[in-house]
PDB file of N, CA and C in Angstrom:
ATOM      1  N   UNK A   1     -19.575  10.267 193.423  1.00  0.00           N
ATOM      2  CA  UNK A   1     -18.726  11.151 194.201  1.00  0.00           C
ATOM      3  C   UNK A   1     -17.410  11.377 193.455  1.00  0.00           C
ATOM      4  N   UNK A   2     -17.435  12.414 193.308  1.00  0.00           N
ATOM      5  CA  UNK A   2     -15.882  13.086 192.677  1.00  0.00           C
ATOM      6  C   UNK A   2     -14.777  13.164 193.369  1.00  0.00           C
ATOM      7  N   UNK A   3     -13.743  13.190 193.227  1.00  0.00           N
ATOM      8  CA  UNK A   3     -12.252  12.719 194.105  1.00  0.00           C
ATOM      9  C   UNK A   3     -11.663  14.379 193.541  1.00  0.00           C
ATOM     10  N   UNK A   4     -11.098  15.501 194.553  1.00  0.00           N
ATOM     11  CA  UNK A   4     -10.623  16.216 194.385  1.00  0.00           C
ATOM     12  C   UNK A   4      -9.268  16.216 193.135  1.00  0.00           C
ATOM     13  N   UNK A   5      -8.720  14.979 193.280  1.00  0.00           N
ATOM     14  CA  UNK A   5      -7.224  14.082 192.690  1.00  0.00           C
ATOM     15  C   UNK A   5      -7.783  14.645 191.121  1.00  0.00           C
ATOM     16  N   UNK A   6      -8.900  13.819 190.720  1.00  0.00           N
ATOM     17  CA  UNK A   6      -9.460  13.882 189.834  1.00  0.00           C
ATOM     18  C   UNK A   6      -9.706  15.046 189.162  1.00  0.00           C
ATOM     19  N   UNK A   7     -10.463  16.296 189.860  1.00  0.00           N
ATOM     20  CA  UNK A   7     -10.175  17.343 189.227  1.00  0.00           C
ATOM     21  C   UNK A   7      -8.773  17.944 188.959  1.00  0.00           C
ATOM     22  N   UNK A   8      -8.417  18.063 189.680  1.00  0.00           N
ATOM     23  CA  UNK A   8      -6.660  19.017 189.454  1.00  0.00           C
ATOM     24  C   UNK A   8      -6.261  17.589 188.301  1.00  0.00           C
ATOM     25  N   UNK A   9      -6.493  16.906 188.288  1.00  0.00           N
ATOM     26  CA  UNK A   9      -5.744  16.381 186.954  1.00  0.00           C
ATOM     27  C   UNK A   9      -6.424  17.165 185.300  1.00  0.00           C
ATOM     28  N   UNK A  10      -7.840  17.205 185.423  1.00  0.00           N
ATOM     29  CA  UNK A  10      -8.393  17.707 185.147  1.00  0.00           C
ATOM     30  C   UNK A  10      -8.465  19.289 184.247  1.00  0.00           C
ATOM     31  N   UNK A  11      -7.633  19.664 185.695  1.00  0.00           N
ATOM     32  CA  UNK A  11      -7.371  21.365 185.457  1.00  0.00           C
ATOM     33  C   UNK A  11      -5.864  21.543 184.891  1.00  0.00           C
ATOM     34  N   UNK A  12      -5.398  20.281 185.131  1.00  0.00           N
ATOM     35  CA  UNK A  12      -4.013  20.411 184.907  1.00  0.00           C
ATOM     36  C   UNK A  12      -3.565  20.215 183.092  1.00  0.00           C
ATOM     37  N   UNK A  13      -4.596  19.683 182.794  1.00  0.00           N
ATOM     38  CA  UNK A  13      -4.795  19.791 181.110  1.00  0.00           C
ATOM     39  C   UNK A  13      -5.481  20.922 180.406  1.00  0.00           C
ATOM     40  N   UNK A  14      -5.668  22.079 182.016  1.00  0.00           N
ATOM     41  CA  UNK A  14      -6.302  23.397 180.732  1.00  0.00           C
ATOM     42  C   UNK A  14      -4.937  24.178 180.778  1.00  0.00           C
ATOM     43  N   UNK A  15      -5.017  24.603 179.141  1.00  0.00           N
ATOM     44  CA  UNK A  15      -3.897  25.049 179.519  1.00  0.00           C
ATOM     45  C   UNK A  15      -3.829  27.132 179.043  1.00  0.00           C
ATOM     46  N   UNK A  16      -3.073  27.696 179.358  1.00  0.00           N
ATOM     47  CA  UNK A  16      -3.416  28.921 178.827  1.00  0.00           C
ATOM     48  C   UNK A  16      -3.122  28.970 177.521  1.00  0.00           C
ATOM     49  N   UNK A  17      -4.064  29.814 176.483  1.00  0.00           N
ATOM     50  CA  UNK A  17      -3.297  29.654 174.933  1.00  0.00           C
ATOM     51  C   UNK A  17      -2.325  30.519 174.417  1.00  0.00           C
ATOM     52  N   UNK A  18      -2.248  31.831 175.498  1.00  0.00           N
ATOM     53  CA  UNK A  18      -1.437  33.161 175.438  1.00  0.00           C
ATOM     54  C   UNK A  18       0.139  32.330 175.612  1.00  0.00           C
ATOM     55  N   UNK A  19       0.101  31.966 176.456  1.00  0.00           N
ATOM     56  CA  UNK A  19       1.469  31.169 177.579  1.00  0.00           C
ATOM     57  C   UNK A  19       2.086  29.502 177.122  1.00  0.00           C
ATOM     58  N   UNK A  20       1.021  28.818 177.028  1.00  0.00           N
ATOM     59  CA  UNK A  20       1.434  27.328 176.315  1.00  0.00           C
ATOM     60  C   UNK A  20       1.701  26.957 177.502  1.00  0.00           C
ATOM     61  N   UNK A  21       1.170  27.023 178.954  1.00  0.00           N
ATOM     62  CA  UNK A  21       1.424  26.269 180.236  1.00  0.00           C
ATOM     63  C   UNK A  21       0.167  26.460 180.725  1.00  0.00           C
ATOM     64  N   UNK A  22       0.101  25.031 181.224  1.00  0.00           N
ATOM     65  CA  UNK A  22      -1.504  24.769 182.398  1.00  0.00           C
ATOM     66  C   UNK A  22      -0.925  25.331 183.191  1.00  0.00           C
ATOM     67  N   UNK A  23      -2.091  25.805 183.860  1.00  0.00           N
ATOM     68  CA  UNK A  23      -2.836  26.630 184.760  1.00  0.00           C
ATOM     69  C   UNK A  23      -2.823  26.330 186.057  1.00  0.00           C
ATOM     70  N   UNK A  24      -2.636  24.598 185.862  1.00  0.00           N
ATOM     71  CA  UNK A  24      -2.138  24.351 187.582  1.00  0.00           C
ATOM     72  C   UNK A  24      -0.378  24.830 187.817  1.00  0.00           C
ATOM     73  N   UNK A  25      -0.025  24.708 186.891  1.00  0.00           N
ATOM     74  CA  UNK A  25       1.588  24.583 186.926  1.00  0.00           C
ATOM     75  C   UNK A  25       1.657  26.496 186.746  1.00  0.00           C
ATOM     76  N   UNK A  26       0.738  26.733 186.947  1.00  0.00           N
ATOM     77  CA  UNK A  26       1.236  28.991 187.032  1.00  0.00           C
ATOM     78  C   UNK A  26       0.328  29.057 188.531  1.00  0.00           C
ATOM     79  N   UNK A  27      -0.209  27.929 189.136  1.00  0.00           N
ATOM     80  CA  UNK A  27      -0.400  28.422 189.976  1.00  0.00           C
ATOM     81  C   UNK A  27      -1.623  29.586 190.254  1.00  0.00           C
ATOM     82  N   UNK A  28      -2.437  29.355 188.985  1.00  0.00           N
ATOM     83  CA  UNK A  28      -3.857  29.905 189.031  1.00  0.00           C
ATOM     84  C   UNK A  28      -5.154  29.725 189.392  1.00  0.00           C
ATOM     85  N   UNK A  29      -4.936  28.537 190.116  1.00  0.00           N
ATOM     86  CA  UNK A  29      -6.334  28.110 191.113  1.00  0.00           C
ATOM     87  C   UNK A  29      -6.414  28.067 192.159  1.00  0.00           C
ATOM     88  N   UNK A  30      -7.493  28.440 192.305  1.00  0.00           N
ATOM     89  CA  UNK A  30      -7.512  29.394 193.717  1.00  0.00           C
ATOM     90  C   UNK A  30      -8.679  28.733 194.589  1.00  0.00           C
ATOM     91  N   UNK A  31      -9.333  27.909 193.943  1.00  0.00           N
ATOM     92  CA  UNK A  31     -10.039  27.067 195.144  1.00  0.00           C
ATOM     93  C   UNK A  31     -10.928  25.865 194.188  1.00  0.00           C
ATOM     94  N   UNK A  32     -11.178  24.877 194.895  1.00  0.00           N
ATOM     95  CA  UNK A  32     -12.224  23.729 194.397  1.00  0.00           C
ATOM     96  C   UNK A  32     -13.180  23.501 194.984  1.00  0.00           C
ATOM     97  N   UNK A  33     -14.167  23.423 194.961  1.00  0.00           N
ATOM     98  CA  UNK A  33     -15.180  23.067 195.600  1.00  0.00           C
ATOM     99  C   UNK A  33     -15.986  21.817 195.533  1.00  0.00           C
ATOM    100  N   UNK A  34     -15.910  20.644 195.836  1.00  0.00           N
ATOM    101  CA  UNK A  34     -17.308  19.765 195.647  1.00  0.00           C
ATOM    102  C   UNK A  34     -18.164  19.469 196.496  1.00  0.00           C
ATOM    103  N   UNK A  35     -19.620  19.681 196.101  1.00  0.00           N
ATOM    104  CA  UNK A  35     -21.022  19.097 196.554  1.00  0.00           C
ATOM    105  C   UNK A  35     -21.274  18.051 196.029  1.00  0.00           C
ATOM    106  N   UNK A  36     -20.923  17.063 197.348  1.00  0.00           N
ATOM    107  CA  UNK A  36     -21.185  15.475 196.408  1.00  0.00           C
ATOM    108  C   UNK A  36     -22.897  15.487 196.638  1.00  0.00           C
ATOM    109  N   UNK A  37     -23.611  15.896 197.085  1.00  0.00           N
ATOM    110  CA  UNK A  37     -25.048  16.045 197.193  1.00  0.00           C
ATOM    111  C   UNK A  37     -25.529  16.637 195.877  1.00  0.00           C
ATOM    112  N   UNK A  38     -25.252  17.270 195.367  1.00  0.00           N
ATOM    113  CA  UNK A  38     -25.736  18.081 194.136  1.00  0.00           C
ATOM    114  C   UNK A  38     -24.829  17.855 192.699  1.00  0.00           C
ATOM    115  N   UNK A  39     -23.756  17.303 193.163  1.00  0.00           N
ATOM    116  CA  UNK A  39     -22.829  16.806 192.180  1.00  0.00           C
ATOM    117  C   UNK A  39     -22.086  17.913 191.499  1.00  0.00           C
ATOM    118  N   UNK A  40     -22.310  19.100 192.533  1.00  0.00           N
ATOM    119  CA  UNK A  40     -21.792  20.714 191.503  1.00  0.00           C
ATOM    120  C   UNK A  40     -20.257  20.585 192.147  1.00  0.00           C
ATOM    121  N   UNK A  41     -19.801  21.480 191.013  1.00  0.00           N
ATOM    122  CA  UNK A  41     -17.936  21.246 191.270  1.00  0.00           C
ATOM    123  C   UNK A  41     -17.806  22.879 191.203  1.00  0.00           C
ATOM    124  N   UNK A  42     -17.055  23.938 192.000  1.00  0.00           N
ATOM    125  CA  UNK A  42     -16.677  24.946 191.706  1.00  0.00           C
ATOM    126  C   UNK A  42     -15.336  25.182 191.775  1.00  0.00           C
ATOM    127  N   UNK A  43     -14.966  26.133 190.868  1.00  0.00           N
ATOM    128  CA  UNK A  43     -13.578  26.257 190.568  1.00  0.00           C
ATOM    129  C   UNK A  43     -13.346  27.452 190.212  1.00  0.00           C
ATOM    130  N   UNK A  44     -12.690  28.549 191.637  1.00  0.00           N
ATOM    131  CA  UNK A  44     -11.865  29.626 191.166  1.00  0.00           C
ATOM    132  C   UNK A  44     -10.693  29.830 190.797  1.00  0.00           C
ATOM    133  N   UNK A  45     -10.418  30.856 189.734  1.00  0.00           N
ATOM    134  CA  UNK A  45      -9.299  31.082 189.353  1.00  0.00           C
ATOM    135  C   UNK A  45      -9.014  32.663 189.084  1.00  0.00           C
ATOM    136  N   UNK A  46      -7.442  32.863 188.205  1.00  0.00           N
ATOM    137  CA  UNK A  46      -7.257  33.989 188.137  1.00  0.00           C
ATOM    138  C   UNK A  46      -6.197  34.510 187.026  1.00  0.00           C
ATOM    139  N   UNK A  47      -5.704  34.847 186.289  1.00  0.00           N
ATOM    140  CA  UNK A  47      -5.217  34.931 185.235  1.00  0.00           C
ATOM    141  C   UNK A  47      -3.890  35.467 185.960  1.00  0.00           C
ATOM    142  N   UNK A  48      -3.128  35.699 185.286  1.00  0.00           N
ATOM    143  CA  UNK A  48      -1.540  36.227 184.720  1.00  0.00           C
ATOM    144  C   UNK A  48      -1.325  37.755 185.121  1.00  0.00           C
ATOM    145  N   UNK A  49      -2.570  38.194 184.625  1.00  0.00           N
ATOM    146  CA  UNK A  49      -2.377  39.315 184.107  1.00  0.00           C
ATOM    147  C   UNK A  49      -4.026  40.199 184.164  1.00  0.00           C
ATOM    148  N   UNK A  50      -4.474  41.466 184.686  1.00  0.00           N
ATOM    149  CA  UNK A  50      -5.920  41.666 184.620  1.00  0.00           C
ATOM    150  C   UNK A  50      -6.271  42.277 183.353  1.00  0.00           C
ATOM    151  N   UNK A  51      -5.825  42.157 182.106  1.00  0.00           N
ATOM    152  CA  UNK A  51      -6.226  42.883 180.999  1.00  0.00           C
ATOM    153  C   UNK A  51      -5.598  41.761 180.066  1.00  0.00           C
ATOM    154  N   UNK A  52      -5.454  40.443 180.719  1.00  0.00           N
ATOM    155  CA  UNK A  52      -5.213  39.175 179.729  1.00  0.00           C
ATOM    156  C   UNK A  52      -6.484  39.411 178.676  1.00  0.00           C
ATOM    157  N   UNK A  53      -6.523  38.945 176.816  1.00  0.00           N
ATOM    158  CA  UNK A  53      -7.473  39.469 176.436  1.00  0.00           C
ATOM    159  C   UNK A  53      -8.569  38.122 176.743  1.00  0.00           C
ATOM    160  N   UNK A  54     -10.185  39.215 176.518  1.00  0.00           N
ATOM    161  CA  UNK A  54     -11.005  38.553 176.833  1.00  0.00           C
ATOM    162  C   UNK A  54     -11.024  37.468 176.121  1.00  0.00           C
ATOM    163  N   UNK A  55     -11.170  37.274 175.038  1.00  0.00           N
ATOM    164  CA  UNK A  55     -10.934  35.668 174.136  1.00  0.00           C
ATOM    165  C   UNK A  55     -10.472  34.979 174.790  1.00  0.00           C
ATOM    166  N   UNK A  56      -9.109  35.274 175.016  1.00  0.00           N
ATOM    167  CA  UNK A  56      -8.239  33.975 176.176  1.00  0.00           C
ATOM    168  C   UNK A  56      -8.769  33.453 177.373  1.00  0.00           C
ATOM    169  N   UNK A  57      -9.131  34.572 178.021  1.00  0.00           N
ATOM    170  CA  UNK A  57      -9.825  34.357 179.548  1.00  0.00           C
ATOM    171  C   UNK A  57     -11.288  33.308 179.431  1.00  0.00           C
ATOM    172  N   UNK A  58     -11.930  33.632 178.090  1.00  0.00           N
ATOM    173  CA  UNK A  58     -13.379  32.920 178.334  1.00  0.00           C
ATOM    174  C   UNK A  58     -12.902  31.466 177.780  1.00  0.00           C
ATOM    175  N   UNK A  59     -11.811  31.411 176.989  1.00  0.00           N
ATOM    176  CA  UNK A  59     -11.243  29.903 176.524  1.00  0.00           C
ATOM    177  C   UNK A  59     -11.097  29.526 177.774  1.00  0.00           C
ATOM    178  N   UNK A  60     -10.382  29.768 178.728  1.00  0.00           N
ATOM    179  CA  UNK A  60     -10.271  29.040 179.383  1.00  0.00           C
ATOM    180  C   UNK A  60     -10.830  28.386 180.520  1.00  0.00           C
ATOM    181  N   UNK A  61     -12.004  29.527 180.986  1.00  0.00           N
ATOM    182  CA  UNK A  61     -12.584  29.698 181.762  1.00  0.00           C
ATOM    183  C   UNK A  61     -13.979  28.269 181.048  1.00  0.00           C
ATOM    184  N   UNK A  62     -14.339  28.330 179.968  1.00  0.00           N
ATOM    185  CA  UNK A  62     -15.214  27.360 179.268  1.00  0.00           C
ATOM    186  C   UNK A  62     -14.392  26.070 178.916  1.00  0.00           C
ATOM    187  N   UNK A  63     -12.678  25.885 178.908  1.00  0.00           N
ATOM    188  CA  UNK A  63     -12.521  24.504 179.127  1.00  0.00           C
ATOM    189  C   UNK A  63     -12.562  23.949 180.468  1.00  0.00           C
ATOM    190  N   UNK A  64     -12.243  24.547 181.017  1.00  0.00           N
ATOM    191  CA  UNK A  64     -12.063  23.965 182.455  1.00  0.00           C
ATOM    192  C   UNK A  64     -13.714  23.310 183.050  1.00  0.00           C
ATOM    193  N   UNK A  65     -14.837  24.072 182.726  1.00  0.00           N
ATOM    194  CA  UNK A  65     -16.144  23.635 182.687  1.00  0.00           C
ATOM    195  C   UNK A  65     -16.354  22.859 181.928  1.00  0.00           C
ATOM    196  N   UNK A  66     -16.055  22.619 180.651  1.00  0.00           N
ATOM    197  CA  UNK A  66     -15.749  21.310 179.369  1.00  0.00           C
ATOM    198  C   UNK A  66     -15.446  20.031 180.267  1.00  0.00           C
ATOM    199  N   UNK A  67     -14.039  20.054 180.865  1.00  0.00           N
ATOM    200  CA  UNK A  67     -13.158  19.086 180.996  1.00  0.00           C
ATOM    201  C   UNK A  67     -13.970  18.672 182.265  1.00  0.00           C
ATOM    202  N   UNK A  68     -14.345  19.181 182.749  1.00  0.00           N
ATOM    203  CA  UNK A  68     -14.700  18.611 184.515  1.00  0.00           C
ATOM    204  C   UNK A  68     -15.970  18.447 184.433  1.00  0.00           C
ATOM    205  N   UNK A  69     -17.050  18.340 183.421  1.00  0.00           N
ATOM    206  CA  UNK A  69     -18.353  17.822 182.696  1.00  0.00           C
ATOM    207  C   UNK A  69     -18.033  16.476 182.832  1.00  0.00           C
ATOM    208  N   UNK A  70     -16.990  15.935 182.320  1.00  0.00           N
ATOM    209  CA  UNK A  70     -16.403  14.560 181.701  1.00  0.00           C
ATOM    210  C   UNK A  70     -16.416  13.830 182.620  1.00  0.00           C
ATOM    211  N   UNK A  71     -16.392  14.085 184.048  1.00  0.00           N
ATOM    212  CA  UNK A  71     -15.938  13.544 185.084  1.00  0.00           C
ATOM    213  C   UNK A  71     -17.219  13.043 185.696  1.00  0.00           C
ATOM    214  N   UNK A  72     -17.354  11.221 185.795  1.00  0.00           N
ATOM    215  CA  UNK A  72     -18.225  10.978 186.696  1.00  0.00           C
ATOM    216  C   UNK A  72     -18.859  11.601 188.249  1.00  0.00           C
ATOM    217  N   UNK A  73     -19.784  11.681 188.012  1.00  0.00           N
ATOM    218  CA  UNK A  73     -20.376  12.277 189.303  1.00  0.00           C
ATOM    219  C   UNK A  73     -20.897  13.883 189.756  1.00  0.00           C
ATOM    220  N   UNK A  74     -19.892  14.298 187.961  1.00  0.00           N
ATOM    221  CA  UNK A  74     -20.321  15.885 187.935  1.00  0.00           C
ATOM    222  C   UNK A  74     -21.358  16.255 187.076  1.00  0.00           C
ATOM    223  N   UNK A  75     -22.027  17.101 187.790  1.00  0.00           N
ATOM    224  CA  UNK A  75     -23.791  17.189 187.121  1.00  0.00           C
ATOM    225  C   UNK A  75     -23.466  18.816 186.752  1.00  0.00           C
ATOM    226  N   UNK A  76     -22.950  19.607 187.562  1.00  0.00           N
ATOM    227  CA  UNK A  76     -22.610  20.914 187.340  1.00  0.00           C
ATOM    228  C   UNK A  76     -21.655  21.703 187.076  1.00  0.00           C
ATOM    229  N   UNK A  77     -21.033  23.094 186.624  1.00  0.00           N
ATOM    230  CA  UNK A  77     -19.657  23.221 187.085  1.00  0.00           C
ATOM    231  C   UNK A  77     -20.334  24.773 187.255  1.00  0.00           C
ATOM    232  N   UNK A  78     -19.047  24.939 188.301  1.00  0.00           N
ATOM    233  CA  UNK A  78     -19.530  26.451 188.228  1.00  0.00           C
ATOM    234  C   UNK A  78     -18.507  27.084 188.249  1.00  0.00           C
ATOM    235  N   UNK A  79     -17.381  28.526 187.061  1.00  0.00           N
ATOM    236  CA  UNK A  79     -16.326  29.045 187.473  1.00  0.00           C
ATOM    237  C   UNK A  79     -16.196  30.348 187.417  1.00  0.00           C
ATOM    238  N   UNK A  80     -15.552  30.913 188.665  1.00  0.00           N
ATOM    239  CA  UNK A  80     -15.521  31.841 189.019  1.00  0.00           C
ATOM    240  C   UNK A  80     -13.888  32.351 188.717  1.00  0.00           C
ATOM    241  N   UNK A  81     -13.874  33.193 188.022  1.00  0.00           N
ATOM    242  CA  UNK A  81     -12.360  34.060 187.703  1.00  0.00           C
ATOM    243  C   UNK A  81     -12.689  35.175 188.492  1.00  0.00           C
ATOM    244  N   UNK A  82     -11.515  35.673 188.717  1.00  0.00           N
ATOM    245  CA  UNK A  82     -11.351  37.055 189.435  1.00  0.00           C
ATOM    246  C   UNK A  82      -9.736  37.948 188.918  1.00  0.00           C
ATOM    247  N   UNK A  83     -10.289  38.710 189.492  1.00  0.00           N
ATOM    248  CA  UNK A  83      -8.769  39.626 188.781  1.00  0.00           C
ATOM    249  C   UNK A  83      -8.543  40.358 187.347  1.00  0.00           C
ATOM    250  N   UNK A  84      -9.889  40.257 186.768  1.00  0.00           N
ATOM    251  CA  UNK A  84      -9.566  40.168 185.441  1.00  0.00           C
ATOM    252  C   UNK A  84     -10.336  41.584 185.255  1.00  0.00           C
ATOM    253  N   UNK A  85     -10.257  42.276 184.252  1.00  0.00           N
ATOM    254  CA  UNK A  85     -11.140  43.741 184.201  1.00  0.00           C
ATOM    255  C   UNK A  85     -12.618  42.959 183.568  1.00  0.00           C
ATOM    256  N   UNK A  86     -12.845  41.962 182.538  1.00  0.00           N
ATOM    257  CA  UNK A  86     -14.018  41.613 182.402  1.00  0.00           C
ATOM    258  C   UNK A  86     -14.721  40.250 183.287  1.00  0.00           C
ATOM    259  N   UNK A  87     -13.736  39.928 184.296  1.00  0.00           N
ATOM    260  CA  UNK A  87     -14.178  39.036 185.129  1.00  0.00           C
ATOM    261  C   UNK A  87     -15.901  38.642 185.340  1.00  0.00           C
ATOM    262  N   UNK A  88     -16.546  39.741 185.887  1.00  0.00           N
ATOM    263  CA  UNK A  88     -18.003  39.490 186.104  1.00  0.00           C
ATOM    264  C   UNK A  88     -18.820  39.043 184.402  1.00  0.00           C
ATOM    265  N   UNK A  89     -18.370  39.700 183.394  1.00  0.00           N
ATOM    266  CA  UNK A  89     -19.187  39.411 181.908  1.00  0.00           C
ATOM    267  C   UNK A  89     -18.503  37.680 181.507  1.00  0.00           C
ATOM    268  N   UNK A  90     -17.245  37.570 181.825  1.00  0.00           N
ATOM    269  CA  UNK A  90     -17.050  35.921 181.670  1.00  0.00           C
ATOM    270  C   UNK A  90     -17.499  35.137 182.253  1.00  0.00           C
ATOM    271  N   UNK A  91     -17.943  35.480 183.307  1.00  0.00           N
ATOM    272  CA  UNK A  91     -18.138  34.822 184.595  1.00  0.00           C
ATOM    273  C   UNK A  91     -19.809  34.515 184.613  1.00  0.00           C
ATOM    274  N   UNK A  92     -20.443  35.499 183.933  1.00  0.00           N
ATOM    275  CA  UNK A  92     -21.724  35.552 183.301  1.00  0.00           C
ATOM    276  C   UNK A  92     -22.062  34.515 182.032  1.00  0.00           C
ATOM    277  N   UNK A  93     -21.083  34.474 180.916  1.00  0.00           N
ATOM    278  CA  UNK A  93     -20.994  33.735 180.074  1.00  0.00           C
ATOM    279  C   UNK A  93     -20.949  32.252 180.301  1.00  0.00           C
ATOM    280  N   UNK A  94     -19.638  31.998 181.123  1.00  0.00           N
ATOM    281  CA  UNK A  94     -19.382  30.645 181.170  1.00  0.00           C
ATOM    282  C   UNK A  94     -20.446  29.743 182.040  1.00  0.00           C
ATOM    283  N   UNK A  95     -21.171  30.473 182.972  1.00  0.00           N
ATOM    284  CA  UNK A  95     -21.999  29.755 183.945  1.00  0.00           C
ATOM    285  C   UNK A  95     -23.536  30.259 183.178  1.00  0.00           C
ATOM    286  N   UNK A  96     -23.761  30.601 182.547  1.00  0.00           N
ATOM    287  CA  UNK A  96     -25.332  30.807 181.812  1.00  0.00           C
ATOM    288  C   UNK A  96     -25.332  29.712 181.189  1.00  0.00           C
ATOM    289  N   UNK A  97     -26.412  28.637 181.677  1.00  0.00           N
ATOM    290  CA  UNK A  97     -26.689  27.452 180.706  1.00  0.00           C
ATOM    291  C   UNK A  97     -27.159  28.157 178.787  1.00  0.00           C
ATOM    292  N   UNK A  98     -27.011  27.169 177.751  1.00  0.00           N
ATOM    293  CA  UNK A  98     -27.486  28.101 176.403  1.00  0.00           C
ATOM    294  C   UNK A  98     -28.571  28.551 176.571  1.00  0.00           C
ATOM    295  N   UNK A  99     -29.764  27.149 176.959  1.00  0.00           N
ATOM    296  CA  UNK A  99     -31.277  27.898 176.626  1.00  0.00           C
ATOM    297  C   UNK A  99     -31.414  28.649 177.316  1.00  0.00           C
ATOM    298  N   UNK A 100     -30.848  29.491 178.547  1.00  0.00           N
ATOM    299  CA  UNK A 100     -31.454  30.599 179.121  1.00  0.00           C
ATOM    300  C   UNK A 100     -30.471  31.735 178.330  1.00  0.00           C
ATOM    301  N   UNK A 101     -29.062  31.898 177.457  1.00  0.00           N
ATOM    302  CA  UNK A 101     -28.645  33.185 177.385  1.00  0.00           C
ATOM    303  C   UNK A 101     -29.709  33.495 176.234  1.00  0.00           C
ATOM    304  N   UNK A 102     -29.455  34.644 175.975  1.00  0.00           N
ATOM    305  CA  UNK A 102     -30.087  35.715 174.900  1.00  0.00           C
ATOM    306  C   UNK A 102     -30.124  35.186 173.970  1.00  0.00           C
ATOM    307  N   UNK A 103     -30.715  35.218 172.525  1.00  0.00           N
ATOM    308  CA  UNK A 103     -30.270  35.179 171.549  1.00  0.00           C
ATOM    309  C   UNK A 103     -29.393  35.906 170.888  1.00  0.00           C
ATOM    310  N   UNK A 104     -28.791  35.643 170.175  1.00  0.00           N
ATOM    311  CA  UNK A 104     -27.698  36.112 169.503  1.00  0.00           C
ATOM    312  C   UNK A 104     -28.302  37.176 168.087  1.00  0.00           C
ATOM    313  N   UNK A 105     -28.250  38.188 167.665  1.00  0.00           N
ATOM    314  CA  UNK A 105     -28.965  39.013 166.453  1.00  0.00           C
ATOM    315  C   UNK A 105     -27.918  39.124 164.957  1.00  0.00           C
TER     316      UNK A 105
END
C-alpha cells in the first residue's frame, strides 16, 4: 500500500526543465489517485503554459511515471496532462507500455 505523503514527495522531485522548479511547488497537480487493489497510481497534471514545447511536456510527464515506479506497492502509473495543445499524443505516449507501441522506422 502506497502512502499519498509518499507520492507528492515523489512529484516534488520532478521538476520542469523549461523553468528549473518542481511541479509541486507551481502548483501543477491536479489530482492523485491510488488503487491499493491494483497497485495503479494516477496522476493529473497541467503545464504553465498550453504550447509549452512538446519535448518538455513528455519529459516530464515520463519522469513522474519513472519516479513513482520506484515506489513500493506501485505496479502501475497512469498520467494524464491536460491543457496542453498535444495533451492527448503525450498522454498516448507516456501510458503505452513499449511492447505494445509501434515500431519505430
Amino acid at each position: 500500500m502506497v502512502e499519498k505523503t509518499e507520492i507528492v514527495k515523489q512529484l516534488a522531485q520532478v521538476v520542469d526543465p523549461e523553468v528549473g522548479v518542481a511541479i509541486t511547488e507551481m502548483d501543477l497537480v491536479d489530482e492523485i489517485g491510488i488503487d491499493d487493489k491494483t497497485g495503479t497510481v494516477t496522476v493529473g497534471f497541467h503545464l504553465t503554459a498550453p504550447f509549452c514545447p512538446p519535448m518538455f511536456a513528455l519529459e516530464i510527464a515520463q519522469d513522474i511515471k519513472r519516479r513513482l515506479l520506484t515506489l513500493d506497492g506501485v505496479k502501475e502509473v497512469k498520467v494524464s496532462m491536460t491543457g496542453h495543445f498535444m495533451a492527448e499524443e503525450i498522454n498516448r505516449r507516456v501510458n503505452t507500455p513499449p511492447s505494445a507501441a509501434s515500431p519505430q522506422h
